[in-house]
Protein backbone atom coordinates (compact mmCIF):
# COMPACT_ATOMS: atom_id res chain seq x y z
CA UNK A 1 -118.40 -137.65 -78.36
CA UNK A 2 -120.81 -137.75 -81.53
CA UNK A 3 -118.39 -134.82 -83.06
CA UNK A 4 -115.25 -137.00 -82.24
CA UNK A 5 -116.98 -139.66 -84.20
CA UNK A 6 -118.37 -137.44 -86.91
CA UNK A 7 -114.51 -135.41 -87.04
CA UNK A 8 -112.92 -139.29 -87.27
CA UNK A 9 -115.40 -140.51 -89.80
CA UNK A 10 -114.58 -137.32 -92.03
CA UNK A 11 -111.04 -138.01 -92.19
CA UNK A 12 -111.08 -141.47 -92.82
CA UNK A 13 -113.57 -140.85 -96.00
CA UNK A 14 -111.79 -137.87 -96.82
CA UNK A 15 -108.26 -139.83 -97.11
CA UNK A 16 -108.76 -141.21 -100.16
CA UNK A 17 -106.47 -140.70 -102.65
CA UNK A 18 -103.78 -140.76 -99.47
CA UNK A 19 -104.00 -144.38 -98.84
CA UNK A 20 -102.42 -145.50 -102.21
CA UNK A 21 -99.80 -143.94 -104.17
CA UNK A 22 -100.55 -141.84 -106.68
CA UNK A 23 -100.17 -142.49 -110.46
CA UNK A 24 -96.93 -141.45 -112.45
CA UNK A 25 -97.66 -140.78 -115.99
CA UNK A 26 -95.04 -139.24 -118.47
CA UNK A 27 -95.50 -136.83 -120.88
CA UNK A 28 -93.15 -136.35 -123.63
CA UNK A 29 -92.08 -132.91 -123.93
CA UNK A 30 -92.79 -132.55 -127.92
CA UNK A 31 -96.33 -133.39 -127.92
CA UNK A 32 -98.80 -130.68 -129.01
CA UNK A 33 -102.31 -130.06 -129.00
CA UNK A 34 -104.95 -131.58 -129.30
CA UNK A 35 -103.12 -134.57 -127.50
CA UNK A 36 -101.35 -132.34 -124.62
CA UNK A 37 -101.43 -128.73 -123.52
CA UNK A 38 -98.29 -127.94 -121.72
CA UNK A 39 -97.54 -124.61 -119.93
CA UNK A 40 -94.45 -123.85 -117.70
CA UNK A 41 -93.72 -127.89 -118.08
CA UNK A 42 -96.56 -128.98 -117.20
CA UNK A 43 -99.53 -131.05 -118.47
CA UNK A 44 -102.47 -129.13 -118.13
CA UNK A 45 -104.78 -130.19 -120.62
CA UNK A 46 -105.75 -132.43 -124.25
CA UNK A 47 -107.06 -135.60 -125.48
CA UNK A 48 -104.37 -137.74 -123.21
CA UNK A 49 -104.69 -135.09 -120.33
CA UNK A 50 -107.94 -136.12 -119.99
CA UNK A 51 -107.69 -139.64 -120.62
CA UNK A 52 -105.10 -139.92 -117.57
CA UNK A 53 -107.34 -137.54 -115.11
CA UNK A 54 -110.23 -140.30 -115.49
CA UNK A 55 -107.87 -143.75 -115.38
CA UNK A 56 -106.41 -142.11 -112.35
CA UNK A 57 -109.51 -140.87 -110.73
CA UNK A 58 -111.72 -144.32 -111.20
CA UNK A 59 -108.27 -145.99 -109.96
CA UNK A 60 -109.18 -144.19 -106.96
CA UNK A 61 -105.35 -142.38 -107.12
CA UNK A 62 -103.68 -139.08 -107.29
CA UNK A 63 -101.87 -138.03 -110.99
CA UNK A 64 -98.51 -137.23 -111.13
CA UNK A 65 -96.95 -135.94 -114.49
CA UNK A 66 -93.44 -136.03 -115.40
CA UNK A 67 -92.85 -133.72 -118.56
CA UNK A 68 -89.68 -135.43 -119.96
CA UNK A 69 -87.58 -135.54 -123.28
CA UNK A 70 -88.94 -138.09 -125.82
CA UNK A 71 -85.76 -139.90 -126.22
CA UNK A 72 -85.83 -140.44 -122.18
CA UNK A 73 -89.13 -141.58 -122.24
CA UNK A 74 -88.67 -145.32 -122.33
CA UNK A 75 -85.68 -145.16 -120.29
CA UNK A 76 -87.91 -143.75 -117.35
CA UNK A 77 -90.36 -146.21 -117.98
CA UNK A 78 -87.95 -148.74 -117.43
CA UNK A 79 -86.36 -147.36 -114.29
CA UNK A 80 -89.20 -147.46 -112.51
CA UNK A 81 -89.51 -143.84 -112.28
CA UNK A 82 -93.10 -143.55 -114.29
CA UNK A 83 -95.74 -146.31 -113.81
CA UNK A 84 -98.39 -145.71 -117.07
CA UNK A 85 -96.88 -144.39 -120.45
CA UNK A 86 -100.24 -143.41 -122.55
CA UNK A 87 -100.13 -142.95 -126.63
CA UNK A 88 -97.58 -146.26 -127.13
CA UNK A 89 -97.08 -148.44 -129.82
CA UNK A 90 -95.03 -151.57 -129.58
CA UNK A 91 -93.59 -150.85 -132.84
CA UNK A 92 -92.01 -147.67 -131.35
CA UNK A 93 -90.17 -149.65 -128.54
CA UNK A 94 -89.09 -152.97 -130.01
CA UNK A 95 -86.28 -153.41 -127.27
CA UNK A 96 -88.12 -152.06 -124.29
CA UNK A 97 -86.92 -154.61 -121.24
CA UNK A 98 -88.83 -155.02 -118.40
CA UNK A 99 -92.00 -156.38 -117.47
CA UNK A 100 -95.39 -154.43 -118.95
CA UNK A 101 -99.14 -154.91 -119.48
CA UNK A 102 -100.38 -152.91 -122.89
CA UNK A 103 -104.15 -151.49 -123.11
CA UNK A 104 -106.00 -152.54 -125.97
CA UNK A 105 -105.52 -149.86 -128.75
CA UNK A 106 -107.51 -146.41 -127.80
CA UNK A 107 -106.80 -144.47 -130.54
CA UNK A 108 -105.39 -144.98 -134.00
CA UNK A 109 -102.59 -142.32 -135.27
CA UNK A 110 -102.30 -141.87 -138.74
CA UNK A 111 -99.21 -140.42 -139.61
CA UNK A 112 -99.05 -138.15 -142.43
CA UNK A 113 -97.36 -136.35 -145.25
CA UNK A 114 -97.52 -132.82 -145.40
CA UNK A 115 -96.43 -130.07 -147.31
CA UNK A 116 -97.34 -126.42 -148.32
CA UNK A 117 -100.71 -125.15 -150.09
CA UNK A 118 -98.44 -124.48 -153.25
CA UNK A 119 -97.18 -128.00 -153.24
CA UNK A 120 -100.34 -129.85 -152.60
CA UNK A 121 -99.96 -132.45 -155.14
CA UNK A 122 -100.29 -135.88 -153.99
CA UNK A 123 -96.76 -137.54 -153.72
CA UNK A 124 -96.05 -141.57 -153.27
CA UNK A 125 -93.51 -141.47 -150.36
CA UNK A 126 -91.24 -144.61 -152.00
CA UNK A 127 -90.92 -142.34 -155.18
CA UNK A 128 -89.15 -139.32 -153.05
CA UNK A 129 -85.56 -138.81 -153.34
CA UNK A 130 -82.87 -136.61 -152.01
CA UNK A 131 -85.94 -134.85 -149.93
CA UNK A 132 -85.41 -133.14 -146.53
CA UNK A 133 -88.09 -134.60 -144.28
CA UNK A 134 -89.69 -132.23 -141.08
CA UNK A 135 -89.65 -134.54 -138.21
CA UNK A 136 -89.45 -134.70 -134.16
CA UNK A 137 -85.88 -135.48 -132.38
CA UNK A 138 -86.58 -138.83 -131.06
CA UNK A 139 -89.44 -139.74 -132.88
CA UNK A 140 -89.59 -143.11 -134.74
CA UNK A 141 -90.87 -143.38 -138.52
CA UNK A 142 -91.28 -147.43 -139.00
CA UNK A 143 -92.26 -146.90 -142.77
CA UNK A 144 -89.55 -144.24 -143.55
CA UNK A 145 -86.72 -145.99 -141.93
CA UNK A 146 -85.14 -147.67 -144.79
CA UNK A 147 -85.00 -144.36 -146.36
CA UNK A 148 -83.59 -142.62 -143.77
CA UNK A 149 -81.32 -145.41 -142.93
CA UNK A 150 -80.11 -145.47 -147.17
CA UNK A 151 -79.95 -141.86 -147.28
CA UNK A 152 -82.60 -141.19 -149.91
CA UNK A 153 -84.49 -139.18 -147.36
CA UNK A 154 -82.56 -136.84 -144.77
CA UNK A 155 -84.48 -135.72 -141.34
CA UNK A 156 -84.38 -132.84 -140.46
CA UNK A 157 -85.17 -132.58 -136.15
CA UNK A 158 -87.48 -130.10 -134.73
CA UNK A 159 -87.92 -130.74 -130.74
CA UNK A 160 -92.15 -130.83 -131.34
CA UNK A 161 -94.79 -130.88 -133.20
CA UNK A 162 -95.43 -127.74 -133.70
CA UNK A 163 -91.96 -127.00 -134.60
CA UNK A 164 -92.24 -129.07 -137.53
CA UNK A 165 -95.42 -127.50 -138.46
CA UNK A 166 -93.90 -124.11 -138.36
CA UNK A 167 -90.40 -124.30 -140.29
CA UNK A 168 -92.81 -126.44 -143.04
CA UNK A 169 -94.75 -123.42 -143.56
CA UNK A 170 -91.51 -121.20 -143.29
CA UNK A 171 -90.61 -123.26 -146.29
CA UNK A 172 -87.81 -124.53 -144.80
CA UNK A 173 -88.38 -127.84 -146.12
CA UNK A 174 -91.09 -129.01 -148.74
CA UNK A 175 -92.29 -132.02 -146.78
CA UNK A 176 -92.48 -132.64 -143.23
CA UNK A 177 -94.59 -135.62 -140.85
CA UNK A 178 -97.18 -135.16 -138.74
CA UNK A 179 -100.42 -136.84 -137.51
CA UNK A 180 -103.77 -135.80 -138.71
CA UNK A 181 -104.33 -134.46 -135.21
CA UNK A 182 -101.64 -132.25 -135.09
CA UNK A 183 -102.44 -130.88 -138.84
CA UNK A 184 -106.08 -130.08 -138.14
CA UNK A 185 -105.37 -128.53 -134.70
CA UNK A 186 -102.50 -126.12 -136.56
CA UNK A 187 -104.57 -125.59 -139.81
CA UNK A 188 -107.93 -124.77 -137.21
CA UNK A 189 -107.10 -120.81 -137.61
CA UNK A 190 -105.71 -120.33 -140.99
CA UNK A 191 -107.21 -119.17 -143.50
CA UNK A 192 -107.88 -122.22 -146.30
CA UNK A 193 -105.50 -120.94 -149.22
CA UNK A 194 -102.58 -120.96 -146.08
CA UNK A 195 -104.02 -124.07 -144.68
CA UNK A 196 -101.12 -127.33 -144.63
CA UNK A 197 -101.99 -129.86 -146.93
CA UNK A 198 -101.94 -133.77 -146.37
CA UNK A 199 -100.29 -135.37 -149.81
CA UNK A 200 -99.86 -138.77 -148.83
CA UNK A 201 -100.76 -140.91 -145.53
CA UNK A 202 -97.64 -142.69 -144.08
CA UNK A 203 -98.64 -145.02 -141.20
CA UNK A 204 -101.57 -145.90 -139.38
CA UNK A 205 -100.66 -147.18 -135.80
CA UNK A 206 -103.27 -148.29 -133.08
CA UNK A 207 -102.06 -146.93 -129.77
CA UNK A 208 -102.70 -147.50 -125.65
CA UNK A 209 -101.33 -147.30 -122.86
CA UNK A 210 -98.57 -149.49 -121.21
CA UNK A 211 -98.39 -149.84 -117.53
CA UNK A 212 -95.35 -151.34 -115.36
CA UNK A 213 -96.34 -154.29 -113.63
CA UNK A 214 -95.50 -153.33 -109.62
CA UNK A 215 -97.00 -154.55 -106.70
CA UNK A 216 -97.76 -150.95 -106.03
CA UNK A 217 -99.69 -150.64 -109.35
CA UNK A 218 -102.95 -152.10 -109.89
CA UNK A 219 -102.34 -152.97 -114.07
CA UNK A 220 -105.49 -155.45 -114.49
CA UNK A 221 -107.28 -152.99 -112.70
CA UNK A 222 -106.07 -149.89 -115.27
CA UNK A 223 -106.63 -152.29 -118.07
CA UNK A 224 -110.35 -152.65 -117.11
CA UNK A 225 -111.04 -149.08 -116.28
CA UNK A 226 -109.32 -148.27 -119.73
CA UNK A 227 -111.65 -150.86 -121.44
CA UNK A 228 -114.26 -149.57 -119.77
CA UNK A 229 -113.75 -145.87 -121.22
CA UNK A 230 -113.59 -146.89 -124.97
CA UNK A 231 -117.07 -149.73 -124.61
CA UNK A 232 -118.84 -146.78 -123.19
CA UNK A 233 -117.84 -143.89 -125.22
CA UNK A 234 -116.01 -141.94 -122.86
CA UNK A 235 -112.71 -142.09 -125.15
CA UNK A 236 -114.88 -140.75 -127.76
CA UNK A 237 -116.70 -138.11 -125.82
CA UNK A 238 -112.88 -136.70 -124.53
CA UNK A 239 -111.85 -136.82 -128.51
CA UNK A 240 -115.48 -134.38 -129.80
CA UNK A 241 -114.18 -131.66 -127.14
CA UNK A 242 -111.58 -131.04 -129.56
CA UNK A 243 -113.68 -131.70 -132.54
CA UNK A 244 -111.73 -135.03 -133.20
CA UNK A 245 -112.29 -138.71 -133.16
CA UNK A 246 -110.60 -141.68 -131.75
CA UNK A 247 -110.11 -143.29 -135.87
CA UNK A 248 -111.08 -146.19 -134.20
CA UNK A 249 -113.39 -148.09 -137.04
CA UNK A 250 -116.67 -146.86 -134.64
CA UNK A 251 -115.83 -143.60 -135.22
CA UNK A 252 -115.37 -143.75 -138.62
CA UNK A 253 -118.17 -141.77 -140.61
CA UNK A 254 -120.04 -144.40 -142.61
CA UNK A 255 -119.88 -144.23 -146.28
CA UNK A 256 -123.51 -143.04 -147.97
């Protein structure tokens, strides 16, 4: 009888994760280190990786990635097929329908303007004309849009990150966008006369994460375990294992 009891007592403790259903988080499929390592389509490590393993774990609930195009991202959201969409800005998705609770910011992207070690020159963005720009199918570039939209500036699409990166230092272009993430991450193993050079800063955008409200999904509950993370300096912890930081203003090396 006790080893009935002890057998029963084992699987009700060891359901767990079981009893609720688990946690659907997209990943878009042009992100890059240090945010996302993805191998064979899936997620398997980075800064948001991480971020996602611990909401989901101190939600008490199973991850689930879905790998997906970034121009199908908010479309999935919206369909009900993911419930959290981490590294969001509101600016990116000004006619997202539907009903949503946002984090407060967790990191701050700053979006930059990069170009070659032989044209390393600062550059004032406005002042560029007839330019190809590097950028990421389905990205959004608030600050460049008027240029794009008047023709001044021309993208030209890589499907990631590191794309961009690549054909910039192929020369195919002479400037391309990226975030100072992505730049140190591809610069990390080059030596510093073929190191990418940042020649102007474009945006700065605080981003979270946005959750679908569902009776299945416990959004206050993500909300507090996400504020939780950044007042005791996990968030910042998960950023210096990739020798980064948050850019929150905390993390921000004081001035001497």
């Amino acid at each position: 009888m006790r080893l009935l009891a002890l057998s029963a007592l084992l699987v009700i403790s060891g359901t767990g994760h079981a009893e609720h259903a688990p946690l659907r988080f997209s990943i878009a499929d042009a992100w890059a280190m240090p945010l996302v390592q993805i191998d064979d389509h899936q997620a398997t490590g980075g800064i948001l990786f991480d971020i996602m393993q611990s909401m989901a774990a101190q939600a008490d609930r199973a991850a689930e990635y879905r790998v997906v195009p970034i121009q199908r991202v908010q479309r999935t959201l919206e369909r009900g097929a993911i419930d959290v969409r981490c590294y969001a800005a509101q600016s990116w998705m000004p006619n997202l329908s539907g009903d949503y609770t946002w984090s407060l910011p967790l990191l701050i992207q700053r979006d930059l303007l990069i170009s070659t070690p032989d044209n390393a020159a600062p550059v004032e963005p406005g002042q560029l004309d007839n330019e190809a720009i590097g950028t990421v199918l389905g990205y959004v570039y608030p600050t460049l849009q008027y240029s794009f939209d008047s023709q001044r500036l021309r993208r030209d699409d890589a499907r990631s990150e590191v794309q961009v990166l690549q054909k910039l230092q192929l020369h195919r272009y002479r400037y391309a966008v990226g975030n100072q993430w992505s730049l140190d991450w591809f610069n990390r193993n080059l030596p510093e006369n073929q190191q990418l050079r940042r020649v102007a800063v474009i945006d700065e955008q605080p981003v979270g994460c946005i959750v679908h409200n569902d009776t299945q999904i416990p959004a206050q509950q993500l909300m507090r375990i996400l504020l939780r993370m950044r007042m005791s300096g996990e968030i910042d912890r998960i950023m210096s294992r990739y020798n980064t930081v948050s850019g929150l203003p905390a993390d921000r090396p004081s001035t001497p």
